[in-house]
C-alpha atoms as a PDB file:
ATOM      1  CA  UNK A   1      21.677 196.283 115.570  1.00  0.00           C
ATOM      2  CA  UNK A   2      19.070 198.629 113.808  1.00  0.00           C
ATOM      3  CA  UNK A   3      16.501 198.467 111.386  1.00  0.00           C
ATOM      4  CA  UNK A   4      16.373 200.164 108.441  1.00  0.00           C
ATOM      5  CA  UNK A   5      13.103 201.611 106.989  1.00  0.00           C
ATOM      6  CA  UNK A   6      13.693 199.632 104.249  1.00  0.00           C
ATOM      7  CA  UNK A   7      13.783 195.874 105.710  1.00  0.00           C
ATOM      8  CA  UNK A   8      10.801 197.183 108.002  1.00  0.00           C
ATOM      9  CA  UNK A   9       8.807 198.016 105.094  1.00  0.00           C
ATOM     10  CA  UNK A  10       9.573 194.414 103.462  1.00  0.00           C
ATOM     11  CA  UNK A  11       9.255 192.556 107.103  1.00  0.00           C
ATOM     12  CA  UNK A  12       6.215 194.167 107.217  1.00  0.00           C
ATOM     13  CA  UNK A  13       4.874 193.789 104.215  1.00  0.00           C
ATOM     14  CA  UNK A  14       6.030 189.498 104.313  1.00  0.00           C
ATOM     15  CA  UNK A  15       3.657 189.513 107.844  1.00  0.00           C
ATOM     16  CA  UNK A  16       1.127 190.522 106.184  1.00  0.00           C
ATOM     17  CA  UNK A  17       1.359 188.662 103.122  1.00  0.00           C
ATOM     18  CA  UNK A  18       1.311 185.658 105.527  1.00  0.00           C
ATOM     19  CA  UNK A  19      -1.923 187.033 108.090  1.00  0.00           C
ATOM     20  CA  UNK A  20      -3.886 187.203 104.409  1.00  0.00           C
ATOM     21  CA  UNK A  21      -2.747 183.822 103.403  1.00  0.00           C
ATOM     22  CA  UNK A  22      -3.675 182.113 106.520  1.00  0.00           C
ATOM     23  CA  UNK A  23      -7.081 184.186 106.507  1.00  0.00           C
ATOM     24  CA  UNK A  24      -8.172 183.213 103.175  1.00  0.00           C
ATOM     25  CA  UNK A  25      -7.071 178.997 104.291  1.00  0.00           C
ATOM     26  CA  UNK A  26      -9.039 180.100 107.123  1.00  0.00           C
ATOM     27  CA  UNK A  27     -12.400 181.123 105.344  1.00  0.00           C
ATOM     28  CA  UNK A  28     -11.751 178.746 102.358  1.00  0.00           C
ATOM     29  CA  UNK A  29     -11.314 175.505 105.324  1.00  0.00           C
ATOM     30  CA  UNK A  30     -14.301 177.139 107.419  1.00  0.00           C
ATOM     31  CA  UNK A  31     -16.945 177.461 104.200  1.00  0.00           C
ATOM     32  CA  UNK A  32     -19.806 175.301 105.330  1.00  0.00           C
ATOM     33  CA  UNK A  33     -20.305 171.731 103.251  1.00  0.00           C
ATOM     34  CA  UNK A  34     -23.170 173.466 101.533  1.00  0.00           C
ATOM     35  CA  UNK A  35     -24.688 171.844  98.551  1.00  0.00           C
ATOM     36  CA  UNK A  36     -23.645 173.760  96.082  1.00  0.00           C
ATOM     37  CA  UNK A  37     -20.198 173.395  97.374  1.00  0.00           C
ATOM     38  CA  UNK A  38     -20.680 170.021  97.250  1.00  0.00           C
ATOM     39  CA  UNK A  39     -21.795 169.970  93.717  1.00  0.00           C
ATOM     40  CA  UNK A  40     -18.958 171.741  92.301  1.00  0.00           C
ATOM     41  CA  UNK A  41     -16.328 169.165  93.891  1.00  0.00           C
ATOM     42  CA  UNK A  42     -15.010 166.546  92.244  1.00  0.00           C
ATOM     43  CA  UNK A  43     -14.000 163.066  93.422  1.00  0.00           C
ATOM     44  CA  UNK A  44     -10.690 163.572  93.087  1.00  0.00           C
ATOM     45  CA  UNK A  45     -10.957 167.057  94.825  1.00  0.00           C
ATOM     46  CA  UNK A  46     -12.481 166.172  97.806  1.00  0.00           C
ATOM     47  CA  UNK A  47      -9.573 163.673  98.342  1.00  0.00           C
ATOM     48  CA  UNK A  48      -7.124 166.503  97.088  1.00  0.00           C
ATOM     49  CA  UNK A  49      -8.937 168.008 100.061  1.00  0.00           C
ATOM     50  CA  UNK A  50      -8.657 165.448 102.601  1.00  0.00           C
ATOM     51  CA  UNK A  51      -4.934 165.110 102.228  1.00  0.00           C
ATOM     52  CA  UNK A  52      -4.392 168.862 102.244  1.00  0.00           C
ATOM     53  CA  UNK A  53      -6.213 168.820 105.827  1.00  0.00           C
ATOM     54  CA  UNK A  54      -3.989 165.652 106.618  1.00  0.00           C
ATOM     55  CA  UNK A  55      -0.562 168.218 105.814  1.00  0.00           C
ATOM     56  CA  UNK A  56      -1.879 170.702 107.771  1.00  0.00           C
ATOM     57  CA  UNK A  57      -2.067 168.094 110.960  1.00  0.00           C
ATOM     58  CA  UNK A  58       1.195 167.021 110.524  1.00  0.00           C
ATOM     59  CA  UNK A  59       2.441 170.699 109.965  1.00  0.00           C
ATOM     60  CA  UNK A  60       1.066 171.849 113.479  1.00  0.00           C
ATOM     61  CA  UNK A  61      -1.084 174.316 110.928  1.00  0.00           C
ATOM     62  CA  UNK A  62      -4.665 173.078 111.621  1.00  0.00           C
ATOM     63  CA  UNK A  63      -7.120 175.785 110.930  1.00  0.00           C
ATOM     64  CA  UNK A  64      -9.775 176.779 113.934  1.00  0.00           C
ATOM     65  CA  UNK A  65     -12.936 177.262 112.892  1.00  0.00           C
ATOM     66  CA  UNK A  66     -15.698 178.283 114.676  1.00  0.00           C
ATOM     67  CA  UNK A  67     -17.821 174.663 115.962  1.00  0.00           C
ATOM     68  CA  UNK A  68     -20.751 176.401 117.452  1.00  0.00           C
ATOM     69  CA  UNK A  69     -21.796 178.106 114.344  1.00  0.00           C
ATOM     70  CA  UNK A  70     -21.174 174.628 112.728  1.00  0.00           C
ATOM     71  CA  UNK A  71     -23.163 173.409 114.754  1.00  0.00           C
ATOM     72  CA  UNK A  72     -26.202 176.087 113.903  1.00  0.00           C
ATOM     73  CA  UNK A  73     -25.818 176.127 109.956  1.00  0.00           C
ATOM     74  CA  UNK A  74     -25.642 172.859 109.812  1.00  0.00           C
ATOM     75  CA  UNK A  75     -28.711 171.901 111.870  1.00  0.00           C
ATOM     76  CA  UNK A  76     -31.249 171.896 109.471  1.00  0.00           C
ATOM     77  CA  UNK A  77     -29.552 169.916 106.305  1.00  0.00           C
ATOM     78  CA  UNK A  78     -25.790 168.172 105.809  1.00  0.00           C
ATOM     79  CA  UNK A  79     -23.969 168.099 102.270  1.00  0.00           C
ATOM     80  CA  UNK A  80     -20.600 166.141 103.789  1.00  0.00           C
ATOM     81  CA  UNK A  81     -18.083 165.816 100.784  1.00  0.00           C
ATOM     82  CA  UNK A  82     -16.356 162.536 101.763  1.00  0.00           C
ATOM     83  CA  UNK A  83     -16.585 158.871 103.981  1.00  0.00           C
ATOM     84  CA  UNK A  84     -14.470 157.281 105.879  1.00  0.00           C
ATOM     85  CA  UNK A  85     -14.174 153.757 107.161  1.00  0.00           C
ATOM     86  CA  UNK A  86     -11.471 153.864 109.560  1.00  0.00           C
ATOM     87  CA  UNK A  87     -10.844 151.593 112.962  1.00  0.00           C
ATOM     88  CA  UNK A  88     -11.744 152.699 116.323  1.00  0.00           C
ATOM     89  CA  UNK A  89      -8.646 153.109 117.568  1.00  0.00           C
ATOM     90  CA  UNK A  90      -8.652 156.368 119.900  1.00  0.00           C
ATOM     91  CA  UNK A  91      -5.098 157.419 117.967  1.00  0.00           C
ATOM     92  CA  UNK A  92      -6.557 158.024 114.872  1.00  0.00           C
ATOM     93  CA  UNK A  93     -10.079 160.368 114.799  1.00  0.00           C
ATOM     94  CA  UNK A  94     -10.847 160.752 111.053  1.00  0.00           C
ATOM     95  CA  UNK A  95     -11.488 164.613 111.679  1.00  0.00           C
ATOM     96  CA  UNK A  96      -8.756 165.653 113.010  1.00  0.00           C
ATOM     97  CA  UNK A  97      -6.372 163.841 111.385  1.00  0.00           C
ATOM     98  CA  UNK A  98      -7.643 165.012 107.975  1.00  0.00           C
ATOM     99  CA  UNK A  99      -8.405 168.527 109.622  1.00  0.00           C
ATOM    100  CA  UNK A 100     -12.168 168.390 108.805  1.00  0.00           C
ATOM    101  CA  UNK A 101     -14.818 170.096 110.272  1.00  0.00           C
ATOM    102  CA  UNK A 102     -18.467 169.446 111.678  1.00  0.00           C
ATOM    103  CA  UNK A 103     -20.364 168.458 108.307  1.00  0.00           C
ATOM    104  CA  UNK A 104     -17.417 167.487 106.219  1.00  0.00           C
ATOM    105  CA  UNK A 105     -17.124 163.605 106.476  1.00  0.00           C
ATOM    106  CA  UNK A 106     -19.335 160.320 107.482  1.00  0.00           C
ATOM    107  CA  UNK A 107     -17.223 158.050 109.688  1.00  0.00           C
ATOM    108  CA  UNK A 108     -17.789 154.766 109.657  1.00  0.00           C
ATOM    109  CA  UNK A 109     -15.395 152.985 112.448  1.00  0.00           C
ATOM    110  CA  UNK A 110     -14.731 149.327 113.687  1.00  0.00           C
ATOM    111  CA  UNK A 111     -11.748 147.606 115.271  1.00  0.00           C
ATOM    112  CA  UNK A 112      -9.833 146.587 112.040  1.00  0.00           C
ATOM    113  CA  UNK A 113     -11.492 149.166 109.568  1.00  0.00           C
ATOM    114  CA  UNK A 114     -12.966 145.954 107.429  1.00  0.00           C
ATOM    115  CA  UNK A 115     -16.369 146.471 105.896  1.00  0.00           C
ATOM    116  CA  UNK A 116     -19.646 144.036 106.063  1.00  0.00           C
ATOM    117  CA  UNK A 117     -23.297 144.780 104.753  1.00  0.00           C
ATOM    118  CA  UNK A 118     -24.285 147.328 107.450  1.00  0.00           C
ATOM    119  CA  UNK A 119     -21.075 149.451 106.733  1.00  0.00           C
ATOM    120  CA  UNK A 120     -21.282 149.635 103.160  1.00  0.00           C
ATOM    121  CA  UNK A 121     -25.104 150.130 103.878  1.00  0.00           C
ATOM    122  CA  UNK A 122     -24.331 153.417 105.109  1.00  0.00           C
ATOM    123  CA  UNK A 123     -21.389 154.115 102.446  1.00  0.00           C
ATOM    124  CA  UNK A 124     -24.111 153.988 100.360  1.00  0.00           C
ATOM    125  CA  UNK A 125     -26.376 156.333 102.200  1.00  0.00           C
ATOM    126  CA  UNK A 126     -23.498 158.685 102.751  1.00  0.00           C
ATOM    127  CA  UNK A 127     -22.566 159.111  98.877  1.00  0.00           C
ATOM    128  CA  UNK A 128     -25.361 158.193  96.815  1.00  0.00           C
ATOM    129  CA  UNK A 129     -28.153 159.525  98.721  1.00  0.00           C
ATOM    130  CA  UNK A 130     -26.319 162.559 100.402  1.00  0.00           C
ATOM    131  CA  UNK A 131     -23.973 163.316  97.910  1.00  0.00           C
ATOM    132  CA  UNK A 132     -20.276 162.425  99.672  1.00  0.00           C
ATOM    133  CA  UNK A 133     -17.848 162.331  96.598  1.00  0.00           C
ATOM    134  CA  UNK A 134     -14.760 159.795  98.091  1.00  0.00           C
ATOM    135  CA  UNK A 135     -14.539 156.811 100.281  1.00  0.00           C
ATOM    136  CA  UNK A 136     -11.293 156.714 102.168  1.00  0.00           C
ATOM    137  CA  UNK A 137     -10.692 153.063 103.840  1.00  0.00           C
ATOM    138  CA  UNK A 138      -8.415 154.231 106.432  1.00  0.00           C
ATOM    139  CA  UNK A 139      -6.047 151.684 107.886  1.00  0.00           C
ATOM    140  CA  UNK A 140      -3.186 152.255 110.387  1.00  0.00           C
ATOM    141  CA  UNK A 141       0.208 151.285 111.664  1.00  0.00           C
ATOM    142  CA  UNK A 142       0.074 149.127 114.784  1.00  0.00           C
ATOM    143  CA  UNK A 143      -3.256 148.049 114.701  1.00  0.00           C
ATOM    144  CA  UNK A 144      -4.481 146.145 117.679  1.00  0.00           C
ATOM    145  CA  UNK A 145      -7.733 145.042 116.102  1.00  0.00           C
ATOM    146  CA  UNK A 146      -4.661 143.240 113.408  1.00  0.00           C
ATOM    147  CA  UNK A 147      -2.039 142.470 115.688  1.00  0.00           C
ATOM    148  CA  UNK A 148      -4.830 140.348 117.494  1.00  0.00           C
ATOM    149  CA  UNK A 149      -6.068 138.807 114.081  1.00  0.00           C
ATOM    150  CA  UNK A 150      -2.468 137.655 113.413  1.00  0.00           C
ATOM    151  CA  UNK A 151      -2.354 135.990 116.855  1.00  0.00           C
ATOM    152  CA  UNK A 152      -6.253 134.693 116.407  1.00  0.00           C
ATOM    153  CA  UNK A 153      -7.153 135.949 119.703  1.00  0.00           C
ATOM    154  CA  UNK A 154     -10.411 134.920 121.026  1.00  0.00           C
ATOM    155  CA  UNK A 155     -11.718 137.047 123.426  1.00  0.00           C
ATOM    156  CA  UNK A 156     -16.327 137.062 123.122  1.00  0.00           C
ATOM    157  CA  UNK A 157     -17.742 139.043 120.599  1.00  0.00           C
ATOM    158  CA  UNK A 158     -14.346 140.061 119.032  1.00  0.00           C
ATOM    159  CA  UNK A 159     -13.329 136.735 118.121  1.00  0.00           C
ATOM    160  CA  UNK A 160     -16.213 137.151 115.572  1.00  0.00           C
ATOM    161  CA  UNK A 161     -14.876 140.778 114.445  1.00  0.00           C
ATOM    162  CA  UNK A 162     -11.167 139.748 113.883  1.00  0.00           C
ATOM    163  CA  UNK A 163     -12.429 137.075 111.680  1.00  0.00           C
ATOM    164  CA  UNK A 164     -13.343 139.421 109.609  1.00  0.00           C
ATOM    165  CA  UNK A 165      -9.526 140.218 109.591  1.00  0.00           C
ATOM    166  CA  UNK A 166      -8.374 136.977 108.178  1.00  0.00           C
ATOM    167  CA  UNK A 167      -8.742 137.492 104.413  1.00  0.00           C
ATOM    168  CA  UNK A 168      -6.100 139.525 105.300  1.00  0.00           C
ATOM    169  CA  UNK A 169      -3.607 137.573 106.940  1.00  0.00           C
ATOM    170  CA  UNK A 170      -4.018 134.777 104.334  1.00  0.00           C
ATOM    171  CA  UNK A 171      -3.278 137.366 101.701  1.00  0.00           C
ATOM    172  CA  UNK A 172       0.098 138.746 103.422  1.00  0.00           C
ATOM    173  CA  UNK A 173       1.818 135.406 102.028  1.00  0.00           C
ATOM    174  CA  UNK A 174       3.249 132.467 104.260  1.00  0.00           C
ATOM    175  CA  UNK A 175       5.414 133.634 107.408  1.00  0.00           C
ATOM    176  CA  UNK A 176       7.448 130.973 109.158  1.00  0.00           C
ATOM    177  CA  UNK A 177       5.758 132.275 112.594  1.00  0.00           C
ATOM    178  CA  UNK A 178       2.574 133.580 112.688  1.00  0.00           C
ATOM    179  CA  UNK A 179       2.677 136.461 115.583  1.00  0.00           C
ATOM    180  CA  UNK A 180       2.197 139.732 115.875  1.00  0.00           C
ATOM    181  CA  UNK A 181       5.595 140.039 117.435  1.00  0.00           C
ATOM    182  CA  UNK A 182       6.685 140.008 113.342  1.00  0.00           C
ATOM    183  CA  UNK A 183       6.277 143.523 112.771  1.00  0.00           C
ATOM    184  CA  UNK A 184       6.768 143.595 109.232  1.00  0.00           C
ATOM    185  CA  UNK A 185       4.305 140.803 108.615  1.00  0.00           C
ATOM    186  CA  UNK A 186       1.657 143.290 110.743  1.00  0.00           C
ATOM    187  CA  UNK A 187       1.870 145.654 108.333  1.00  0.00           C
ATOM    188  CA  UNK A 188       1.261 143.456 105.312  1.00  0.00           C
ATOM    189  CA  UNK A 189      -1.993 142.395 106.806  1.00  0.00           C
ATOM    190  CA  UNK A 190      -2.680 146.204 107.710  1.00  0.00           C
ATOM    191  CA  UNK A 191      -2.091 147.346 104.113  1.00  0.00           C
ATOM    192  CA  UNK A 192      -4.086 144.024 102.332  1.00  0.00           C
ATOM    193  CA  UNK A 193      -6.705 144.658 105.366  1.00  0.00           C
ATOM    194  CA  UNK A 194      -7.165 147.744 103.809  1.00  0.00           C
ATOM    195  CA  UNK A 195      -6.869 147.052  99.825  1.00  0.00           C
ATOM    196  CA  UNK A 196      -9.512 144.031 100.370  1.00  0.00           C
ATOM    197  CA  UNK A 197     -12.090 146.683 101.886  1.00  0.00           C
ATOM    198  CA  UNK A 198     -11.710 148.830  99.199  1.00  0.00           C
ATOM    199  CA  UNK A 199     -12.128 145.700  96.420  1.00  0.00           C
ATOM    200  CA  UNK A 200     -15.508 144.586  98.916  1.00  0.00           C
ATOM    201  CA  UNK A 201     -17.077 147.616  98.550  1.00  0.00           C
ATOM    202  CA  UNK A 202     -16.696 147.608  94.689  1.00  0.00           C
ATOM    203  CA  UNK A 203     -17.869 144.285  94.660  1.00  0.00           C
ATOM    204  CA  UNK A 204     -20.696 144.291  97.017  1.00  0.00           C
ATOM    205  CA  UNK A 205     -22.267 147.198  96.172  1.00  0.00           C
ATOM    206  CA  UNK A 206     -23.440 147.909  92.745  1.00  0.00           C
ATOM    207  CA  UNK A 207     -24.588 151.633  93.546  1.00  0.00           C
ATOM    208  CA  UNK A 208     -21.331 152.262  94.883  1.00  0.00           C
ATOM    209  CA  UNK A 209     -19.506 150.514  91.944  1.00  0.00           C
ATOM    210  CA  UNK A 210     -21.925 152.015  89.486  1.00  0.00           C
ATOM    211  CA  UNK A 211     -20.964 155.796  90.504  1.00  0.00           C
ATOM    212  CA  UNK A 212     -17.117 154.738  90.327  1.00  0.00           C
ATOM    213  CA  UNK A 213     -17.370 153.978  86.891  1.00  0.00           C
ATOM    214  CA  UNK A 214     -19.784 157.248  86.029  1.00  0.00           C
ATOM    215  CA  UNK A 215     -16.779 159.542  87.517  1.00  0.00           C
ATOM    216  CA  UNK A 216     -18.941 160.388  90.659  1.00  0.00           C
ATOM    217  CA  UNK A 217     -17.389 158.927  92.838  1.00  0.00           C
ATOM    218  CA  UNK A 218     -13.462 158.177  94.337  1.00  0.00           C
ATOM    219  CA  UNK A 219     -12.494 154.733  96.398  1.00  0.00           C
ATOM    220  CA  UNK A 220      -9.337 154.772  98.197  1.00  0.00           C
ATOM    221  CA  UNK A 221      -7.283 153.293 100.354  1.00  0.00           C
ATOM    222  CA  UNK A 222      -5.077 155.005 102.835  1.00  0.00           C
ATOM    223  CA  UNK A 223      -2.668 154.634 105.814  1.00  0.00           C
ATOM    224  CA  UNK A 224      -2.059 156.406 108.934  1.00  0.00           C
ATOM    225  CA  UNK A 225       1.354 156.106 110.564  1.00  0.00           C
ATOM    226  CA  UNK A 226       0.811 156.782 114.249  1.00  0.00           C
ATOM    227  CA  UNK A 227       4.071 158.337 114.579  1.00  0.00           C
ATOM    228  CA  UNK A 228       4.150 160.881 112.265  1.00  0.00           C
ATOM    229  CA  UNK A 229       0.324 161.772 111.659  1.00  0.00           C
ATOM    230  CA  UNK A 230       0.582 161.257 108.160  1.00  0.00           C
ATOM    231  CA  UNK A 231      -2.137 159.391 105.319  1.00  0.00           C
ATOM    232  CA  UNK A 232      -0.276 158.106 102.471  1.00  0.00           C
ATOM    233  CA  UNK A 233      -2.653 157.026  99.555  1.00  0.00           C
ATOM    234  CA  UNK A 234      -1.999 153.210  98.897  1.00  0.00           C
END
């Protein structure tokens, strides 16, 4: 069946309505983390920001920017606009899942995404002095580094670590087994893992807690479902 001249002038002009659109995402996702780009973000924008990068994962619509000359304009400074403390897990790599580029984020990572002095150390590094404008604790589904606090594994060094975890599982409420075979009771700890991070850092930190309350600064807590690529805000 034919064309008319008609529908190929519309088709035509639709395509190209779409090219433009994904070149302006393109240069708007690819504009370096300069400082005055910094400065005119707010908290709540740069997390606007992060989950816009997270819909574009999960949409298959990630936008490819060019790394080397990331890797040249940002060699001589860094004005990231956000932190995240996130677990190690290999599944879930803070960049791509929020589609962020070479001086966009600090990432701060350890089995079971908990915080401690050193952590919120550099949380404070990252935001006050550099300027990042959200913390993101990111948690996820099926966490090993909580699966193995539920079952108090003790395995050398990261019997210490998944201590740090047990806040946590106290705080998920009484289970009638204690195993990580419970899934649902997993995820309790994963989401209270992840709301008792957030509540540390407020309470641990007084430069951090002191630029919530001055509007400088965002603290949230989010989870990654390793099935679907998504971050839902919790």
């Amino acid at each position: 069946m034919g064309i008319s001249r008609r529908n190929f002038f519309y088709n035509t002009v639709a395509a190209t309505a779409v090219g433009l659109t994904a070149t302006r995402a393109k240069a708007n996702v690819c504009t370096m983390p300069t400082a005055e780009r910094q400065a005119s973000l707010t908290p709540q924008g740069v997390v606007d920001e992060l989950m816009a990068g997270n819909a574009r994962f999960v949409s298959g619509n990630m936008v490819n920017c060019d790394l080397a000359a990331q890797i040249r304009l940002t060699s001589e400074g860094q004005h990231p606009i956000a932190a995240i403390v996130g677990c190690i897990d290999s599944r879930v790599p803070p960049e791509l899942v929020f589609d962020q580029n070479i001086g966009d984020i600090f990432t701060a990572r350890v089995a079971g995404n908990f915080v401690n002095t050193d952590i919120i150390g550099s949380l404070e590094f990252a935001c006050f002095v550099s300027g990042a404008k959200s913390i993101v604790v990111l948690g996820h589904t099926e966490c090993g580094a909580v699966k193995g606090a539920v079952d108090q594994v003790e395995l050398g060094n990261l019997t210490a670590t998944l201590k740090n975890i047990e806040p946590a599982v106290a705080a998920a409420g009484p289970v009638a087994v204690r195993s990580s075979s419970d899934g649902e009771f997993v995820q309790r700890v994963a989401d209270k893992n992840v709301a008792i991070a957030v509540q540390n850092i407020l309470n641990s930190s007084e430069v951090l807690s002191g630029m919530v309350e001055a509007g400088e600064l965002a603290i949230v807590g989010a989870m990654y479902d390793i099935s679907t690529g998504k971050v839902t805000l919790m």
